[in-house]
N, C-alpha and C. Protein backbone atom coordinates (compact mmCIF):
# COMPACT_ATOMS: atom_id res chain seq x y z
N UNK A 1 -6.04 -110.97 -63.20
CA UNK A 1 -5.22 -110.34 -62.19
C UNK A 1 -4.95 -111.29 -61.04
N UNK A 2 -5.97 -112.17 -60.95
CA UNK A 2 -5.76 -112.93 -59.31
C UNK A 2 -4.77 -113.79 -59.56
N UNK A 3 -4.45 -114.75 -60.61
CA UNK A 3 -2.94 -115.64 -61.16
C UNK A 3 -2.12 -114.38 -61.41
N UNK A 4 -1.64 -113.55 -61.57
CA UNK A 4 -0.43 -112.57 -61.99
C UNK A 4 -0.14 -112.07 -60.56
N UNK A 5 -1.04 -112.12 -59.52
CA UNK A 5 -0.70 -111.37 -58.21
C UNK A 5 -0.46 -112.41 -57.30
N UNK A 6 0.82 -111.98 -56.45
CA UNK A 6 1.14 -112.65 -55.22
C UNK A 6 0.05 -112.48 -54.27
N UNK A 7 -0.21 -113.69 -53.83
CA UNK A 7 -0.66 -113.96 -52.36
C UNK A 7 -0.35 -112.45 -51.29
N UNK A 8 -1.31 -111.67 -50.75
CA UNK A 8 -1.53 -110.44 -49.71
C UNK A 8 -1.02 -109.52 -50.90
N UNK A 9 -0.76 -109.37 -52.26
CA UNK A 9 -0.56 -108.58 -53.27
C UNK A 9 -1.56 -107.56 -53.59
N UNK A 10 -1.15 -106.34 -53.55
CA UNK A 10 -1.90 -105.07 -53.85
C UNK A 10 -2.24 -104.96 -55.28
N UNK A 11 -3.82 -104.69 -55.94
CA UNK A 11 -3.34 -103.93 -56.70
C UNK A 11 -4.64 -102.74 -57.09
N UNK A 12 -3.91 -101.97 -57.60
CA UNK A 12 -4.09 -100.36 -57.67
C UNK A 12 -5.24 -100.29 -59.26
N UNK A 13 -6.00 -99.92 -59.15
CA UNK A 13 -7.22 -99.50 -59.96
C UNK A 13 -7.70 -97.83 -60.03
N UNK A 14 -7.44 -97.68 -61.58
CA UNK A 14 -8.51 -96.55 -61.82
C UNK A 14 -9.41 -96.79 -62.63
N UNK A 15 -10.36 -96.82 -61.82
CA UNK A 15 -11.84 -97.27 -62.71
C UNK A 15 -12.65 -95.79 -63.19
N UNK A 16 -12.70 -96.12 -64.70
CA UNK A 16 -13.19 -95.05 -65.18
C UNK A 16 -13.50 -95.46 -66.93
N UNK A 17 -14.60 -95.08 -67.30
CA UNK A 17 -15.17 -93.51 -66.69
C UNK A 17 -16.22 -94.62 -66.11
N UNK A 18 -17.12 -93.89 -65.04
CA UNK A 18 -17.82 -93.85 -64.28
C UNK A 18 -19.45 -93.30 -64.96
N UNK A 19 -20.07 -94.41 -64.90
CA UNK A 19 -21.46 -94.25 -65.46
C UNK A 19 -22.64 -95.51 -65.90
N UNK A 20 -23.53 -94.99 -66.07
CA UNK A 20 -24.25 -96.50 -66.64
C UNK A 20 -24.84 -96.22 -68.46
N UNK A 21 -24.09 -95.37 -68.77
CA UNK A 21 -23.92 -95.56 -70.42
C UNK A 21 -24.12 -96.84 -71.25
N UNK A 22 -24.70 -97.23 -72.04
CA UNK A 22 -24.83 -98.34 -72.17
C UNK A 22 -24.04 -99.00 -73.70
N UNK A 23 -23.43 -97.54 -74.33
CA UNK A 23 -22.69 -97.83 -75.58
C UNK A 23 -20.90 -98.07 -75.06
N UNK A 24 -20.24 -98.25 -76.28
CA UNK A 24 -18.98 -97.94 -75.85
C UNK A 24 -17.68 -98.49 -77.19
N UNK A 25 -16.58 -98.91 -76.90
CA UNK A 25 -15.94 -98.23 -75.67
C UNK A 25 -15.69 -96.62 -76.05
N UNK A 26 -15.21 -96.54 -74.31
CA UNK A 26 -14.96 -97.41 -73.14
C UNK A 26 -16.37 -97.24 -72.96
N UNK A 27 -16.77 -98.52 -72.07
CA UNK A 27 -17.97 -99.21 -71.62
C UNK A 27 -17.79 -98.45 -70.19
N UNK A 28 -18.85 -98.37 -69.68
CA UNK A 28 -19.88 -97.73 -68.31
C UNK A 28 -18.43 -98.62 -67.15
N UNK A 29 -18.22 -97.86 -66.25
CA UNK A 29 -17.79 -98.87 -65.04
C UNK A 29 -18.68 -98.61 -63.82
N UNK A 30 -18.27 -98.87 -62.97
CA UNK A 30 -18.79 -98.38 -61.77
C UNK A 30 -18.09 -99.28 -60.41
N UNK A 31 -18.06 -98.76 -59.13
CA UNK A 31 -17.46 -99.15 -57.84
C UNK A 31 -18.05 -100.35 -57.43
N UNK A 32 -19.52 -100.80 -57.75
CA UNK A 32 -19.76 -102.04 -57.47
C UNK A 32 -19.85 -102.91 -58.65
N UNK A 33 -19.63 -102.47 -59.63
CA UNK A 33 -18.93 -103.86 -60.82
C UNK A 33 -17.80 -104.03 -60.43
N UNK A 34 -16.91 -103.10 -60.38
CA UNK A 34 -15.41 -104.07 -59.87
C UNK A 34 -15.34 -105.21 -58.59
N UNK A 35 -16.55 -104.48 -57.62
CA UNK A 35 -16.62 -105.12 -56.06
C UNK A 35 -17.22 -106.96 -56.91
N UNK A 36 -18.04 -106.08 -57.38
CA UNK A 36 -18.92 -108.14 -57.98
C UNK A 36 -17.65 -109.01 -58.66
N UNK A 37 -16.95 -108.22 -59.37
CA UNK A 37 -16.04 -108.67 -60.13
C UNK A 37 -14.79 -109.35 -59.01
N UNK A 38 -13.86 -108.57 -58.03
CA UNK A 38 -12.63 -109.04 -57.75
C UNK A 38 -13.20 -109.81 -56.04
N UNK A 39 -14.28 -109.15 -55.25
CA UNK A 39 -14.77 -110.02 -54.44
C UNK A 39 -14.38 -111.48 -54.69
N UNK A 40 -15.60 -112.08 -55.00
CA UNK A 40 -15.12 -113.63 -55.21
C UNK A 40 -13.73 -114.14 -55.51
N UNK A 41 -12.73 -113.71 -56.28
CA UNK A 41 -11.57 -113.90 -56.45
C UNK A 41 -10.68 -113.56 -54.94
N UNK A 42 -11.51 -113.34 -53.82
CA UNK A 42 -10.54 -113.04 -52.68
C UNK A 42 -9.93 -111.72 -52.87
N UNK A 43 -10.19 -110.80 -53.54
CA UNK A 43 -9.84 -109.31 -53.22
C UNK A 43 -10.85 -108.56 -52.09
N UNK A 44 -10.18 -107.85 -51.42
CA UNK A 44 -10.93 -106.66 -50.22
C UNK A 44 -10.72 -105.47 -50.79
N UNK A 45 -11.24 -104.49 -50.85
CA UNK A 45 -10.92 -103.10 -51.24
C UNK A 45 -10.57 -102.28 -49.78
N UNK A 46 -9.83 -101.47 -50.00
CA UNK A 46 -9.09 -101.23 -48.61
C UNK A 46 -9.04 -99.32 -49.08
N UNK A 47 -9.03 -98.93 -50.02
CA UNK A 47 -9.23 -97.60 -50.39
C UNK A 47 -9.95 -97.32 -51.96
N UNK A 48 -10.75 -96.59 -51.70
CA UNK A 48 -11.89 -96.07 -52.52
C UNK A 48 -11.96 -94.55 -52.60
N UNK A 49 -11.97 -93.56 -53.43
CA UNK A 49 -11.91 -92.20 -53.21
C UNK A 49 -11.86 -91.77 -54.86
N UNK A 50 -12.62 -90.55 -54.91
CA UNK A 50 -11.63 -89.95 -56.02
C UNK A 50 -10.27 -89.53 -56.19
N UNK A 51 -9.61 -89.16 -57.45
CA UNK A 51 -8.83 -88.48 -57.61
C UNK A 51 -8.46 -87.28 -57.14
N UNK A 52 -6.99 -87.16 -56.50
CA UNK A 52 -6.94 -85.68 -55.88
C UNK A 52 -6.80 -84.79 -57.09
N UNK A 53 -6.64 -83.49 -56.85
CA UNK A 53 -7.27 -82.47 -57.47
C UNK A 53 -5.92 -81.99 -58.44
N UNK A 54 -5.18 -82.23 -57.74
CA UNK A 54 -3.77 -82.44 -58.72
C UNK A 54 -3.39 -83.29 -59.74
N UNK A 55 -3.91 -84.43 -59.17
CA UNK A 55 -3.66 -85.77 -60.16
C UNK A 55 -3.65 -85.65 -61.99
N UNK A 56 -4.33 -85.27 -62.49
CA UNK A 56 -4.82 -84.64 -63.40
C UNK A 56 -5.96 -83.83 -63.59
N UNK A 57 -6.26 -83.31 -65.05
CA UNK A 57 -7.03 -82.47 -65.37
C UNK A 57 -8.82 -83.26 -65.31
N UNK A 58 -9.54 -82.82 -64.62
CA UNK A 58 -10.92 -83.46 -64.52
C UNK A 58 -11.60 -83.83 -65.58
N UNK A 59 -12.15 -85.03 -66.07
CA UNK A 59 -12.48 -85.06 -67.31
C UNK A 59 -14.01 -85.45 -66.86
N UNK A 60 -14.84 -85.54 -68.20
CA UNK A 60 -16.55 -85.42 -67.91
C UNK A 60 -17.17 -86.52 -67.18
N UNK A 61 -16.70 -87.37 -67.84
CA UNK A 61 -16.81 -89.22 -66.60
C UNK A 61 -16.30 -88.66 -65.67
N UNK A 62 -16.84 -89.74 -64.87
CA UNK A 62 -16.59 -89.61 -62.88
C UNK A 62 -15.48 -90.99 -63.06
N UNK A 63 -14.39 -90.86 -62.10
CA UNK A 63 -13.51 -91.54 -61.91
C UNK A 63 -13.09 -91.71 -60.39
N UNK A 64 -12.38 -92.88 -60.18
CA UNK A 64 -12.65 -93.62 -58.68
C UNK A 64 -11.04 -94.19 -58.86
N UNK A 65 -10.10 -94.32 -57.71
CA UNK A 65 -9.42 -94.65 -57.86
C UNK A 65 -9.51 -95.85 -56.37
N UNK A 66 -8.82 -97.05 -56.39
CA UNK A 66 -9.42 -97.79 -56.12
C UNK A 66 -8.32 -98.96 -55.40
N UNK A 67 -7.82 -99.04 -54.55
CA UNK A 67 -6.69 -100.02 -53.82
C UNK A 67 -7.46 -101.48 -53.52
N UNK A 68 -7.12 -102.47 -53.90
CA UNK A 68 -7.48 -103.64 -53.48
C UNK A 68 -6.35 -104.61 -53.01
N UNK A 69 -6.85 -105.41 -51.78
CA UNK A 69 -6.15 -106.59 -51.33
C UNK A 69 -6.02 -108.04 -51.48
N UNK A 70 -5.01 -108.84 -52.05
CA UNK A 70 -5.12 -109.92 -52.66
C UNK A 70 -5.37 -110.99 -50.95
N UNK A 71 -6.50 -111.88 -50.68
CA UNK A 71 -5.69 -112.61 -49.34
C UNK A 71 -4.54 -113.26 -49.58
N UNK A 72 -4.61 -113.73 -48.57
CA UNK A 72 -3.50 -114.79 -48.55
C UNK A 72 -3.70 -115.97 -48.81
N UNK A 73 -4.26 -116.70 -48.86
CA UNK A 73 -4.99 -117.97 -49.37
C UNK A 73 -4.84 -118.26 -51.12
């Protein structure tokens, strides 16, 4: 993602499912594997939250939807 994205380039994550399952796929995610993951590459996370209640139908995994900031550098 960090070569495909412009410099101060957004991009939008739904990380899911949400767990420490250890089979797969889909494989376990979680809010601080992505942080270990796009950190070093110069991403900031700028919004973190679940899904609103509309979005879709709730499924049994926990899901995180997830805004990150590319710097500028």
């Amino acid at each position: 993602m960090h070569e495909l994205l412009r410099p101060s380039g957004t991009l939008v994550l739904d990380i899911f499912p949400i767990g420490d399952h250890t089979t797969g796929p889909p494989y376990a995610m979680s809010a601080k594997l992505v942080e270990d993951l796009l950190t070093p590459l110069g991403f900031t996370c700028t919004l973190l939250r679940e899904p609103g209640e509309k979005a879709r139908p709730k499924t049994t995994a926990g899901e995180l939807i997830a805004v990150w900031k590319r710097s500028s550098q």
